[in-house]
ModelCIF file with pLDDT and N, C-alpha, C, O atoms, coordinates in Angstrom:
data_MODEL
#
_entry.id   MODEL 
#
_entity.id                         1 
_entity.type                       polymer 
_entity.pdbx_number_of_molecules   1 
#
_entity_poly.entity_id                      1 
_entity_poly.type                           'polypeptide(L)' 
_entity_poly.nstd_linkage                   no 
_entity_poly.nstd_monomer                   no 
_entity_poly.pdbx_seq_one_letter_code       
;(UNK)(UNK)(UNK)(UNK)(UNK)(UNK)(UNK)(UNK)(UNK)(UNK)(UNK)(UNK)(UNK)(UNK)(UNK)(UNK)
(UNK)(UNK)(UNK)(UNK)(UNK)(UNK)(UNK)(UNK)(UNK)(UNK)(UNK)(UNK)(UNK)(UNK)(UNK)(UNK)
(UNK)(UNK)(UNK)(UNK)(UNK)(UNK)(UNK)(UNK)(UNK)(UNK)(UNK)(UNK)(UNK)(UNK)(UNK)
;
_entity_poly.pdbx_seq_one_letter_code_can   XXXXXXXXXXXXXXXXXXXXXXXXXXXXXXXXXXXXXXXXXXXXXXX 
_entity_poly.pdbx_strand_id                 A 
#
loop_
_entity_poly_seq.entity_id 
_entity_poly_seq.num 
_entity_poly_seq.mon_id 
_entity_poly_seq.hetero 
1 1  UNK n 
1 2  UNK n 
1 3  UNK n 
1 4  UNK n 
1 5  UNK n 
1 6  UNK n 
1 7  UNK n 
1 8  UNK n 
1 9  UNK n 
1 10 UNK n 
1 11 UNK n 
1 12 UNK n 
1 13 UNK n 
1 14 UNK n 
1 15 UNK n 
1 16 UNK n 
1 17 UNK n 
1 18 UNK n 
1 19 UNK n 
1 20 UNK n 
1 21 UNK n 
1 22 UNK n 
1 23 UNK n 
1 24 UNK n 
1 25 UNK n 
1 26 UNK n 
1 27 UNK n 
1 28 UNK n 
1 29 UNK n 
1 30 UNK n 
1 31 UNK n 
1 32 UNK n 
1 33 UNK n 
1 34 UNK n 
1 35 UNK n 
1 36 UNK n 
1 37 UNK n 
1 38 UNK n 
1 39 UNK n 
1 40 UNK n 
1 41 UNK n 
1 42 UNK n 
1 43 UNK n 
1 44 UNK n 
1 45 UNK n 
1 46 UNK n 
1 47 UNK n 
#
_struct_asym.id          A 
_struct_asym.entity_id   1 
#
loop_
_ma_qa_metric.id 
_ma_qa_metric.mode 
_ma_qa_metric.name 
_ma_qa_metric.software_group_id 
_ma_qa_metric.type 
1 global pLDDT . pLDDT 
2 local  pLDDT . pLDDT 
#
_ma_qa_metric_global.metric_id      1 
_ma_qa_metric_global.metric_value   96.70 
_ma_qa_metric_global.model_id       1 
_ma_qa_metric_global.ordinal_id     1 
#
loop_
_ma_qa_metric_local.label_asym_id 
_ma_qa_metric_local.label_comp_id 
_ma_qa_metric_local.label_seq_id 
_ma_qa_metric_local.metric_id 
_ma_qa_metric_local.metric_value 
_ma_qa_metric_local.model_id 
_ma_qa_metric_local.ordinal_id 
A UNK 1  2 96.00 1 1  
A UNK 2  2 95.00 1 2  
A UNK 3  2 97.00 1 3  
A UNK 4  2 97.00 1 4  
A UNK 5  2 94.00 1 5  
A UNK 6  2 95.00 1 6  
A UNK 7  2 96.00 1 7  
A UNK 8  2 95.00 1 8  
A UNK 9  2 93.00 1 9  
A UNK 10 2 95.00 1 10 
A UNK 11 2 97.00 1 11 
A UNK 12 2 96.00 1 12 
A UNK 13 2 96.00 1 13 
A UNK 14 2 96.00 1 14 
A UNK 15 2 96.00 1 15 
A UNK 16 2 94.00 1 16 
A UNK 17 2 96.00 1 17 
A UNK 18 2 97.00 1 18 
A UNK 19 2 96.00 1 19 
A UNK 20 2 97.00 1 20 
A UNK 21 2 97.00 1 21 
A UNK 22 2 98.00 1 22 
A UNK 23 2 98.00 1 23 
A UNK 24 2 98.00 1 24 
A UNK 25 2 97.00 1 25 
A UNK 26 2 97.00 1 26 
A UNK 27 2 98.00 1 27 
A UNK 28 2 97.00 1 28 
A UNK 29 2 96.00 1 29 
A UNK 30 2 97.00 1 30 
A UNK 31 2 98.00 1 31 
A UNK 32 2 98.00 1 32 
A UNK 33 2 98.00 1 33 
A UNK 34 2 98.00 1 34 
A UNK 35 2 98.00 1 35 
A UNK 36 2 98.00 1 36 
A UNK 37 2 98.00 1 37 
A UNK 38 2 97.00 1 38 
A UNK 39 2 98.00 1 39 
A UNK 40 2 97.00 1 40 
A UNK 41 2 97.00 1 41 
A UNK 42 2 97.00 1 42 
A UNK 43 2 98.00 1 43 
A UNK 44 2 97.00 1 44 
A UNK 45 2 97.00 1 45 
A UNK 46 2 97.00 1 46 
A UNK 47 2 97.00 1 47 
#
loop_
_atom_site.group_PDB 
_atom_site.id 
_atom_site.type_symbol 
_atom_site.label_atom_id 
_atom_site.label_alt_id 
_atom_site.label_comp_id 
_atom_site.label_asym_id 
_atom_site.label_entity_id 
_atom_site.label_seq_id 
_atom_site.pdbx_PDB_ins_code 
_atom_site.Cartn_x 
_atom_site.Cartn_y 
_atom_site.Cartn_z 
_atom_site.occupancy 
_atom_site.B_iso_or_equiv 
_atom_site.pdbx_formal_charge 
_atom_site.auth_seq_id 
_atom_site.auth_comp_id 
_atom_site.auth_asym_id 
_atom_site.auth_atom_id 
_atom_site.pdbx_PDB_model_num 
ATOM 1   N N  . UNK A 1 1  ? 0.831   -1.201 0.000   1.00 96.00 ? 1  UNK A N  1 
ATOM 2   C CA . UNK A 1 1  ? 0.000   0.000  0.000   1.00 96.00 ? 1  UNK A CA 1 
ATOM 3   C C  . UNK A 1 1  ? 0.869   1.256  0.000   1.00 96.00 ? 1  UNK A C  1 
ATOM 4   O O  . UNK A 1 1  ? 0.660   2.242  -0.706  1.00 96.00 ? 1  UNK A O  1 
ATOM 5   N N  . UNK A 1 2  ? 1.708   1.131  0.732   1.00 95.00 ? 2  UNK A N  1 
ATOM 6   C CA . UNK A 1 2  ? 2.421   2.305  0.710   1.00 95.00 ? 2  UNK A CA 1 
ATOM 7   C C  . UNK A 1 2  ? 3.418   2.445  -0.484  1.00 95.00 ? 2  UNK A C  1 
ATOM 8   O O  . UNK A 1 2  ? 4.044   3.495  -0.633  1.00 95.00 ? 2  UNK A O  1 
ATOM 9   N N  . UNK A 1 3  ? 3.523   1.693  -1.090  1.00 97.00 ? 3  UNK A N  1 
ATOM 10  C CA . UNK A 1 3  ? 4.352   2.145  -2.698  1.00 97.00 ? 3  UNK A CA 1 
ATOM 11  C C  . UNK A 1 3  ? 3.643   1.996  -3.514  1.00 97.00 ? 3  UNK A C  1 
ATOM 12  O O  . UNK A 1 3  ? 4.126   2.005  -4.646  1.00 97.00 ? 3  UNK A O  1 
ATOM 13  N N  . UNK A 1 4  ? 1.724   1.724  -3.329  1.00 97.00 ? 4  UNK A N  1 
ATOM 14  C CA . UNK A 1 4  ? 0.999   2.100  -4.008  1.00 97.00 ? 4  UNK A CA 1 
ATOM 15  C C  . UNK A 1 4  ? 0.859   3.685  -4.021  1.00 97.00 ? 4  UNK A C  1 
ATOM 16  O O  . UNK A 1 4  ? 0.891   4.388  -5.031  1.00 97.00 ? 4  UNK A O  1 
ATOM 17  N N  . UNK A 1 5  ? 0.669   4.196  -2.467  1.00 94.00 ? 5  UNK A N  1 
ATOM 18  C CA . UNK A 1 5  ? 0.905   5.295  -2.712  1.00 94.00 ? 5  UNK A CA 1 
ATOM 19  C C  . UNK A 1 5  ? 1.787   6.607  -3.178  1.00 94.00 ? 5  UNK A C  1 
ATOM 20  O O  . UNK A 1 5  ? 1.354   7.735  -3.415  1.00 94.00 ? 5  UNK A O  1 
ATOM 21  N N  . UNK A 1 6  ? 3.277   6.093  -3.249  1.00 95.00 ? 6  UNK A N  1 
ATOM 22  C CA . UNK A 1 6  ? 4.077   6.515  -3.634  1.00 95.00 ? 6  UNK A CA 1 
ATOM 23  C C  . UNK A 1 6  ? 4.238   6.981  -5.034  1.00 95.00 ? 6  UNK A C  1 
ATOM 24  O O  . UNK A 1 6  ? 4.573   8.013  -5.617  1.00 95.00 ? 6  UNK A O  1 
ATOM 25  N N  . UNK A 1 7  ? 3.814   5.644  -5.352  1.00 96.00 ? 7  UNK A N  1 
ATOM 26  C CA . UNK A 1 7  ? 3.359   5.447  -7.049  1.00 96.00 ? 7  UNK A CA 1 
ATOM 27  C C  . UNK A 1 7  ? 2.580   6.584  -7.859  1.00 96.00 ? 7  UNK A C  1 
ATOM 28  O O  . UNK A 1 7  ? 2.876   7.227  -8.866  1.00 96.00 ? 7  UNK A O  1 
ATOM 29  N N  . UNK A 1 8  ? 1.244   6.572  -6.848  1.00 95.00 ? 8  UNK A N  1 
ATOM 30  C CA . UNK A 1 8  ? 0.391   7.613  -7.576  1.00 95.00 ? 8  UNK A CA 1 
ATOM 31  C C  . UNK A 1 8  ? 0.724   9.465  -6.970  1.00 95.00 ? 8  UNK A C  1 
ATOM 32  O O  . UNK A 1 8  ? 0.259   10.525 -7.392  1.00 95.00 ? 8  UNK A O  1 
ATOM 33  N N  . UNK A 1 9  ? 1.754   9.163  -5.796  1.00 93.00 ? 9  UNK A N  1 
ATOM 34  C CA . UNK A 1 9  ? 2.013   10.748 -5.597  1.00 93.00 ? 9  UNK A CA 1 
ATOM 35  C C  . UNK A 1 9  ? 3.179   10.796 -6.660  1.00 93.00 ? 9  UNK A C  1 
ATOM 36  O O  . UNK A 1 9  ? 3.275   11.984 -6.968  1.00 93.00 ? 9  UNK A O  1 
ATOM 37  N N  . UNK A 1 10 ? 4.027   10.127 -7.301  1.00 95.00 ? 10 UNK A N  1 
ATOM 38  C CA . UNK A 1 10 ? 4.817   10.628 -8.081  1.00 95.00 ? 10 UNK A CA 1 
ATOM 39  C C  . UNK A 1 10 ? 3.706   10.845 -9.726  1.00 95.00 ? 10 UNK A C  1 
ATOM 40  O O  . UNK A 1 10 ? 3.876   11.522 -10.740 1.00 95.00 ? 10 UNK A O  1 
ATOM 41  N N  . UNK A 1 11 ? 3.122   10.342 -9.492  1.00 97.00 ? 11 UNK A N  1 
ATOM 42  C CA . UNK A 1 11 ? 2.293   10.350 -11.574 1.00 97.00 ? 11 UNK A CA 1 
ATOM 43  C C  . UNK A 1 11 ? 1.656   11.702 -11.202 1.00 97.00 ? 11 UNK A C  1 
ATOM 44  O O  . UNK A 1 11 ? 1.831   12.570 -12.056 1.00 97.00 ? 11 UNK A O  1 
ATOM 45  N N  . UNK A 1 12 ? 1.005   12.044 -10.188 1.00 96.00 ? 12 UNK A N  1 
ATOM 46  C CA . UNK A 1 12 ? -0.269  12.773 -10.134 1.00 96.00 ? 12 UNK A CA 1 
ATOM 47  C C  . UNK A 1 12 ? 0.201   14.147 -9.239  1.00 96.00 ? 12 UNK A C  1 
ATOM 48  O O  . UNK A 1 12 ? -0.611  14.757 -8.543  1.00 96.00 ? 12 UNK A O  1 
ATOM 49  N N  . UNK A 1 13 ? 1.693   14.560 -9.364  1.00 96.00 ? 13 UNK A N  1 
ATOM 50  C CA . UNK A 1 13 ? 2.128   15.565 -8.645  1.00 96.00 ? 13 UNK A CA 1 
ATOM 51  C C  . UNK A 1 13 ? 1.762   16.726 -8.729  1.00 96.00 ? 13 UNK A C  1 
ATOM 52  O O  . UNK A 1 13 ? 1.666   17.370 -7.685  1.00 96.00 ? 13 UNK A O  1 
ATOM 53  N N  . UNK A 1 14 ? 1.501   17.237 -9.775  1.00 96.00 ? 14 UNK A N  1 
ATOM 54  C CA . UNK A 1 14 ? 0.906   18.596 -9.994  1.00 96.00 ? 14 UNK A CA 1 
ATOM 55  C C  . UNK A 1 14 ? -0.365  18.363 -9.125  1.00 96.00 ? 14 UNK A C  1 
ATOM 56  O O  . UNK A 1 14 ? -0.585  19.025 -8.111  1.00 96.00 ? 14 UNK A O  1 
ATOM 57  N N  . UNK A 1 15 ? -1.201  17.365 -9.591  1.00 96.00 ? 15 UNK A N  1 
ATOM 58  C CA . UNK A 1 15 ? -2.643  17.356 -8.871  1.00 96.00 ? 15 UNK A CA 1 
ATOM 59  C C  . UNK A 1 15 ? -2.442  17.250 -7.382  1.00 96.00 ? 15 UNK A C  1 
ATOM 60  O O  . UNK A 1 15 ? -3.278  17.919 -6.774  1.00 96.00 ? 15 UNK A O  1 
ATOM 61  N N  . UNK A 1 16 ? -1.626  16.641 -6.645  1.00 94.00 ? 16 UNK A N  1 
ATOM 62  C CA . UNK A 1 16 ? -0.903  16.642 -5.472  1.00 94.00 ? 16 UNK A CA 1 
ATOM 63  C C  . UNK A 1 16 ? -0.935  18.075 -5.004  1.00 94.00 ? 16 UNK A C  1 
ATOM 64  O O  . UNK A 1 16 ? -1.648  18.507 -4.098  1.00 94.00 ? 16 UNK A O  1 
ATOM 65  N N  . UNK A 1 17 ? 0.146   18.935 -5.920  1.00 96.00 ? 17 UNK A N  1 
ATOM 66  C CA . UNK A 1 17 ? 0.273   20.069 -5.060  1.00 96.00 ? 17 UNK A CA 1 
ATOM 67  C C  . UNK A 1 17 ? -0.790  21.210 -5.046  1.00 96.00 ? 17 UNK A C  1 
ATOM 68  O O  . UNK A 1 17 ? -0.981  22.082 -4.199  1.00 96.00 ? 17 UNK A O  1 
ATOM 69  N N  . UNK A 1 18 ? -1.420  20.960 -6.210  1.00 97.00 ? 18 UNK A N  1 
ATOM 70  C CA . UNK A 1 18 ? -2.863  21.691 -6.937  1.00 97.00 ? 18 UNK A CA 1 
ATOM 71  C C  . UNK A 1 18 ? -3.735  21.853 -4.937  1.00 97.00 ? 18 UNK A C  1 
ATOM 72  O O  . UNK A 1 18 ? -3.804  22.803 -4.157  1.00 97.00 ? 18 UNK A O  1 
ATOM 73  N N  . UNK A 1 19 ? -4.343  20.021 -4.832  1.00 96.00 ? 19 UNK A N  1 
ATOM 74  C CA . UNK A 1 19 ? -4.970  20.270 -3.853  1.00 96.00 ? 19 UNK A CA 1 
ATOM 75  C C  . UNK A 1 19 ? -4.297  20.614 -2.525  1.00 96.00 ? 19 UNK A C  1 
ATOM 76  O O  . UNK A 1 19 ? -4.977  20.316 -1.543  1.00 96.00 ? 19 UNK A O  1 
ATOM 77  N N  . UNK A 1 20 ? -3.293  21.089 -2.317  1.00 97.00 ? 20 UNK A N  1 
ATOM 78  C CA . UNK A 1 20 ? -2.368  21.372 -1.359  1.00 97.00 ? 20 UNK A CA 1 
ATOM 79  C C  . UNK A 1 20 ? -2.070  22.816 -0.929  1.00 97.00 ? 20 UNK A C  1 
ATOM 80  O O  . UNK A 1 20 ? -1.832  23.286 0.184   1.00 97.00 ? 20 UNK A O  1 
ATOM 81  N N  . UNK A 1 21 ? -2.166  23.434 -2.269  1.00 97.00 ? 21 UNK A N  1 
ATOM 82  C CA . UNK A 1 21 ? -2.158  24.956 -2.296  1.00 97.00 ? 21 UNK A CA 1 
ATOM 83  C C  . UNK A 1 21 ? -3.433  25.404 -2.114  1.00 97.00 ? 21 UNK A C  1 
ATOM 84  O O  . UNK A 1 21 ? -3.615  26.534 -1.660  1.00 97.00 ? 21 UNK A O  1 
ATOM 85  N N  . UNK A 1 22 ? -4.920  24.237 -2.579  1.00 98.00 ? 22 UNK A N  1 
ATOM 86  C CA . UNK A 1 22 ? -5.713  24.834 -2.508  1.00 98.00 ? 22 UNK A CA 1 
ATOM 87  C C  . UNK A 1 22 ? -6.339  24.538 -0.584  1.00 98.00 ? 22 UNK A C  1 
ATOM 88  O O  . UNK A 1 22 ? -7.285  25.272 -0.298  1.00 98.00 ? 22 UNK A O  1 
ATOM 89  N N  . UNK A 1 23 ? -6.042  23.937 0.146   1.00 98.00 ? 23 UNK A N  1 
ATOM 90  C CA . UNK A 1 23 ? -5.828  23.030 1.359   1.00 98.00 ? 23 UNK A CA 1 
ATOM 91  C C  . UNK A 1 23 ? -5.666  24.348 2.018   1.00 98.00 ? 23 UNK A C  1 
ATOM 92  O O  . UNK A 1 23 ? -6.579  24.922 2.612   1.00 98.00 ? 23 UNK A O  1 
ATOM 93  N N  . UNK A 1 24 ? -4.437  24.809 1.881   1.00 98.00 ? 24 UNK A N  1 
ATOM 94  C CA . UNK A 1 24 ? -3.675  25.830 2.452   1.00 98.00 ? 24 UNK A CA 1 
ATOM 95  C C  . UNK A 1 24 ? -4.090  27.590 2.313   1.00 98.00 ? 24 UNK A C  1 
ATOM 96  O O  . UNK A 1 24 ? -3.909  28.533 3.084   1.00 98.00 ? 24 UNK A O  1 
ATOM 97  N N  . UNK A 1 25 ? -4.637  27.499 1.127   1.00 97.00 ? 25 UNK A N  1 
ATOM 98  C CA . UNK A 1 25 ? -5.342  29.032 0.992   1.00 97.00 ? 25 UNK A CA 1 
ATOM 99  C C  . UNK A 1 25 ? -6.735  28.906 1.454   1.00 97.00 ? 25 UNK A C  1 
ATOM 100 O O  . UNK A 1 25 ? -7.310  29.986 1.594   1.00 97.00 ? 25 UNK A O  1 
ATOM 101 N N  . UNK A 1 26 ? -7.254  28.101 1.659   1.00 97.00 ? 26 UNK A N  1 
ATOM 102 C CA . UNK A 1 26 ? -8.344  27.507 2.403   1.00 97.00 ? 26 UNK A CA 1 
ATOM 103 C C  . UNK A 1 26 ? -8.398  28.094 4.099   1.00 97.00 ? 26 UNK A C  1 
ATOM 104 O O  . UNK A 1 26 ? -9.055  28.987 4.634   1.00 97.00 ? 26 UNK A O  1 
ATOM 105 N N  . UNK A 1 27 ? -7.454  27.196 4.574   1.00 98.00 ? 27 UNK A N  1 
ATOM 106 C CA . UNK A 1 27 ? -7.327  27.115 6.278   1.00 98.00 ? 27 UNK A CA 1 
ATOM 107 C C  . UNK A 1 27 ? -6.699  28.556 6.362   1.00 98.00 ? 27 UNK A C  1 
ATOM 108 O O  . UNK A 1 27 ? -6.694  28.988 7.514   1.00 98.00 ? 27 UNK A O  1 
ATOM 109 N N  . UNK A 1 28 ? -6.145  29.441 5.371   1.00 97.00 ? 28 UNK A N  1 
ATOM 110 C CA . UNK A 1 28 ? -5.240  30.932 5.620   1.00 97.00 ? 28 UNK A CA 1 
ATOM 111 C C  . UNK A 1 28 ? -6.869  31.874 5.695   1.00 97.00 ? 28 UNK A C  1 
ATOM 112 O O  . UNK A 1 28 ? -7.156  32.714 6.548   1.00 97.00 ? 28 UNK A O  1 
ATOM 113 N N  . UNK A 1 29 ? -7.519  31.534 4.831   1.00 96.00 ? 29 UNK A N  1 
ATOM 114 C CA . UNK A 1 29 ? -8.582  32.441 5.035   1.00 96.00 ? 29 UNK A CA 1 
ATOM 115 C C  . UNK A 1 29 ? -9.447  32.304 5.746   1.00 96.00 ? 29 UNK A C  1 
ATOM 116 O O  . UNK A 1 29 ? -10.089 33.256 6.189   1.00 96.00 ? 29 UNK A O  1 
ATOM 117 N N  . UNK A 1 30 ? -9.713  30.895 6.075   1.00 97.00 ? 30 UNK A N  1 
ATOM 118 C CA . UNK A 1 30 ? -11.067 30.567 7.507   1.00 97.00 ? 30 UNK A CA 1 
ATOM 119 C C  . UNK A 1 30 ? -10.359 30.693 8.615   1.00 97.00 ? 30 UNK A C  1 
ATOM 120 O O  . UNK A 1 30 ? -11.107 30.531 9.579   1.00 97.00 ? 30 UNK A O  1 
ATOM 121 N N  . UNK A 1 31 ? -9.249  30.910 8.940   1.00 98.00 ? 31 UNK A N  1 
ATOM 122 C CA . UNK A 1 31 ? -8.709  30.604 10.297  1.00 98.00 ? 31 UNK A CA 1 
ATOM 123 C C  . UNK A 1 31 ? -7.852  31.838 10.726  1.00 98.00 ? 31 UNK A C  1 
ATOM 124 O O  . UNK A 1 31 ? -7.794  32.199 11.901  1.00 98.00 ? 31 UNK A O  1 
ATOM 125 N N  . UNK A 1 32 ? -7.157  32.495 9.661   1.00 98.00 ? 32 UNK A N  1 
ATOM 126 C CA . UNK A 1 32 ? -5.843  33.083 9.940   1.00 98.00 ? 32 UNK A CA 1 
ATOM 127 C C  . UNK A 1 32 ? -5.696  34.829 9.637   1.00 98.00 ? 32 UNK A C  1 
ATOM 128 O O  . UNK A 1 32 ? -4.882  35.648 10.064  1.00 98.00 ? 32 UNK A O  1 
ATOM 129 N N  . UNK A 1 33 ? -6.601  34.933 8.922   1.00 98.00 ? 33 UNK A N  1 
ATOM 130 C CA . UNK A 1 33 ? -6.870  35.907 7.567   1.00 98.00 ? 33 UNK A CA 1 
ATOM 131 C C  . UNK A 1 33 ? -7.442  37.178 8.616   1.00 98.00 ? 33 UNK A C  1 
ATOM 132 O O  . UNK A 1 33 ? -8.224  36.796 9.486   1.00 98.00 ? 33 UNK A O  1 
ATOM 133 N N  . UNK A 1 34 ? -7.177  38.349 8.596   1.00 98.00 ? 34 UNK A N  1 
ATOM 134 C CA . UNK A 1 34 ? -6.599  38.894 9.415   1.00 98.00 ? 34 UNK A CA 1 
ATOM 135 C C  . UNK A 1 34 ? -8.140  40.327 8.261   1.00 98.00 ? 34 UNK A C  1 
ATOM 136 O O  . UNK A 1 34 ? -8.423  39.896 7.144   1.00 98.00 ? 34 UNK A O  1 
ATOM 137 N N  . UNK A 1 35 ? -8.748  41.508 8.606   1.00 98.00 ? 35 UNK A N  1 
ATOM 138 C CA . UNK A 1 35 ? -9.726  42.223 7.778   1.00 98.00 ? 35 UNK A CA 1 
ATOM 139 C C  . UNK A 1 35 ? -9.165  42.932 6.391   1.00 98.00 ? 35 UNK A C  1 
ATOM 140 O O  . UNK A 1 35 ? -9.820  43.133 5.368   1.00 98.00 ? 35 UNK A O  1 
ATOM 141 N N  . UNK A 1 36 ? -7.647  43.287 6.655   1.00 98.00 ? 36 UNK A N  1 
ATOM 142 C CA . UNK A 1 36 ? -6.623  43.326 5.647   1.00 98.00 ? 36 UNK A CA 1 
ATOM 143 C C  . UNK A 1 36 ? -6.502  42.101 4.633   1.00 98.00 ? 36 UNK A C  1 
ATOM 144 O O  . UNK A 1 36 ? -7.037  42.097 3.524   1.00 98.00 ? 36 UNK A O  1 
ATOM 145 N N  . UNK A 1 37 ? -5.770  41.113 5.128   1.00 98.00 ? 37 UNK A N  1 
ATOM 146 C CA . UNK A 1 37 ? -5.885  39.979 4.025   1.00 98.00 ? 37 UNK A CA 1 
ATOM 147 C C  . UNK A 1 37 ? -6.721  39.873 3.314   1.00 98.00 ? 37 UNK A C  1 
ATOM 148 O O  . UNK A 1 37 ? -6.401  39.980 2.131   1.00 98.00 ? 37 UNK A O  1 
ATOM 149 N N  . UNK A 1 38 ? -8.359  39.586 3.659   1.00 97.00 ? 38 UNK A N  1 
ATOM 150 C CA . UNK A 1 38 ? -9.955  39.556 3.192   1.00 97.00 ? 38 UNK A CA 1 
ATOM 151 C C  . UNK A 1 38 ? -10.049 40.789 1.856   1.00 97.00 ? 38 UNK A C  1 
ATOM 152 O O  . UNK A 1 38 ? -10.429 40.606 0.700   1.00 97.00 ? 38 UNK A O  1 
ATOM 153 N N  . UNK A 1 39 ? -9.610  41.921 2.434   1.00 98.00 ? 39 UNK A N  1 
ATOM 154 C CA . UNK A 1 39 ? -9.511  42.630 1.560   1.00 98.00 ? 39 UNK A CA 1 
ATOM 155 C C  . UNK A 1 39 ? -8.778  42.040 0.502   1.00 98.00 ? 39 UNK A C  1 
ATOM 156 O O  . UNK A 1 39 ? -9.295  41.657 -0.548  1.00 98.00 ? 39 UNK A O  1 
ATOM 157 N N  . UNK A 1 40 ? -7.357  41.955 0.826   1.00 97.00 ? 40 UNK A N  1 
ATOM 158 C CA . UNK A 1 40 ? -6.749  41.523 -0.888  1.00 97.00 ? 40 UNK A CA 1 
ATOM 159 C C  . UNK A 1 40 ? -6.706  40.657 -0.981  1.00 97.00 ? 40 UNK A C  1 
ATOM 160 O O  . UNK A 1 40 ? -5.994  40.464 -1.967  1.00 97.00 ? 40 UNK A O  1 
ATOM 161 N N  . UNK A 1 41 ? -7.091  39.543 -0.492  1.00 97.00 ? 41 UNK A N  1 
ATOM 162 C CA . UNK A 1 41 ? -7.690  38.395 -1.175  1.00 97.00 ? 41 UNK A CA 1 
ATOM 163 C C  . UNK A 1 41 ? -9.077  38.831 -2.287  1.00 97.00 ? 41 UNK A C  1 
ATOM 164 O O  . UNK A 1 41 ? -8.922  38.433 -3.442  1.00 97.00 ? 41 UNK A O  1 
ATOM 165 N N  . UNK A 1 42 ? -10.341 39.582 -2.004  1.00 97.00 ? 42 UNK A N  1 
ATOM 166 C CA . UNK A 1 42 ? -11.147 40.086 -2.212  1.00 97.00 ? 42 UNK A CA 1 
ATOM 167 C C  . UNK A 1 42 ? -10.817 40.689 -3.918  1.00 97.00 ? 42 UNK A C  1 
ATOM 168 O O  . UNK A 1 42 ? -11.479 40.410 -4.917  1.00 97.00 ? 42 UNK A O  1 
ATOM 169 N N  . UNK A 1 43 ? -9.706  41.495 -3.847  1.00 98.00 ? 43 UNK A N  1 
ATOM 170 C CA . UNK A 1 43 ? -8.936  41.852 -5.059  1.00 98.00 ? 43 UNK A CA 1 
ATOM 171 C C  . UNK A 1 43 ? -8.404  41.520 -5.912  1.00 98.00 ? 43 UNK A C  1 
ATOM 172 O O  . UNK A 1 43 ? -8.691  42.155 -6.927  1.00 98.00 ? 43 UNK A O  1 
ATOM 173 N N  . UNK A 1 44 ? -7.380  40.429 -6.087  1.00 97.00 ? 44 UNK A N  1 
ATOM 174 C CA . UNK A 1 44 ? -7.209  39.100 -5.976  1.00 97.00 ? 44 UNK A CA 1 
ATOM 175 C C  . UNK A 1 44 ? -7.900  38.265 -7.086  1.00 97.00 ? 44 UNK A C  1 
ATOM 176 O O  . UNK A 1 44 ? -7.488  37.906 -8.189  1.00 97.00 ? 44 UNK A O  1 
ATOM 177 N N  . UNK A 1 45 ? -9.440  38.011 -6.255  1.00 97.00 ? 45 UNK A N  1 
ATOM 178 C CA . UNK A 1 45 ? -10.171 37.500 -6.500  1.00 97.00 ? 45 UNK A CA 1 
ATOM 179 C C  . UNK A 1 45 ? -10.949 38.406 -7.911  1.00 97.00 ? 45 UNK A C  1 
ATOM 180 O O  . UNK A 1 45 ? -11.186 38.036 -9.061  1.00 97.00 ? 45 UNK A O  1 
ATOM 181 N N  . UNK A 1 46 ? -11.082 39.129 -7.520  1.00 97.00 ? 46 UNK A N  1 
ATOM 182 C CA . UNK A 1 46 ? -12.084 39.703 -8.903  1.00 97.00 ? 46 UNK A CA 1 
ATOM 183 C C  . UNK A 1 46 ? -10.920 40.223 -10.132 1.00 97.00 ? 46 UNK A C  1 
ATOM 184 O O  . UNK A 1 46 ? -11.239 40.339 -11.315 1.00 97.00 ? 46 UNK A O  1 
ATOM 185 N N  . UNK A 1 47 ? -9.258  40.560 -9.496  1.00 97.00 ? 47 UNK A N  1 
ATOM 186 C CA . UNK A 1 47 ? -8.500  40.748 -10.903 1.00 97.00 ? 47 UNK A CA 1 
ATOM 187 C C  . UNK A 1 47 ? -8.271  39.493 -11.950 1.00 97.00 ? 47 UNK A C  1 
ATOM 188 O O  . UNK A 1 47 ? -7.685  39.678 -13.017 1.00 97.00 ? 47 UNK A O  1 
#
């Protein structure tokens, strides 16, 4: 199992880090994200 998994984190790496970055900008804005950040995230978002 575990060099099954190895297997598919090396083929599928982009998609790996894809949901990883998206994981992480996730938990930065529900948890961390400060009325500043919101803002340019906000900006960001609509450029």
């Amino acid at each position: 199992q575990r060099k099954a998994i190895k297997k598919y984190e090396q083929k599928n790496a982009a998609e790996k880090q894809y949901r990883n970055k998206k994981y992480a900008t996730k938990n930065f804005i529900t948890k961390l994200a400060t009325d500043e950040d919101i803002l340019l995230v906000k900006d960001w978002l609509k450029q």
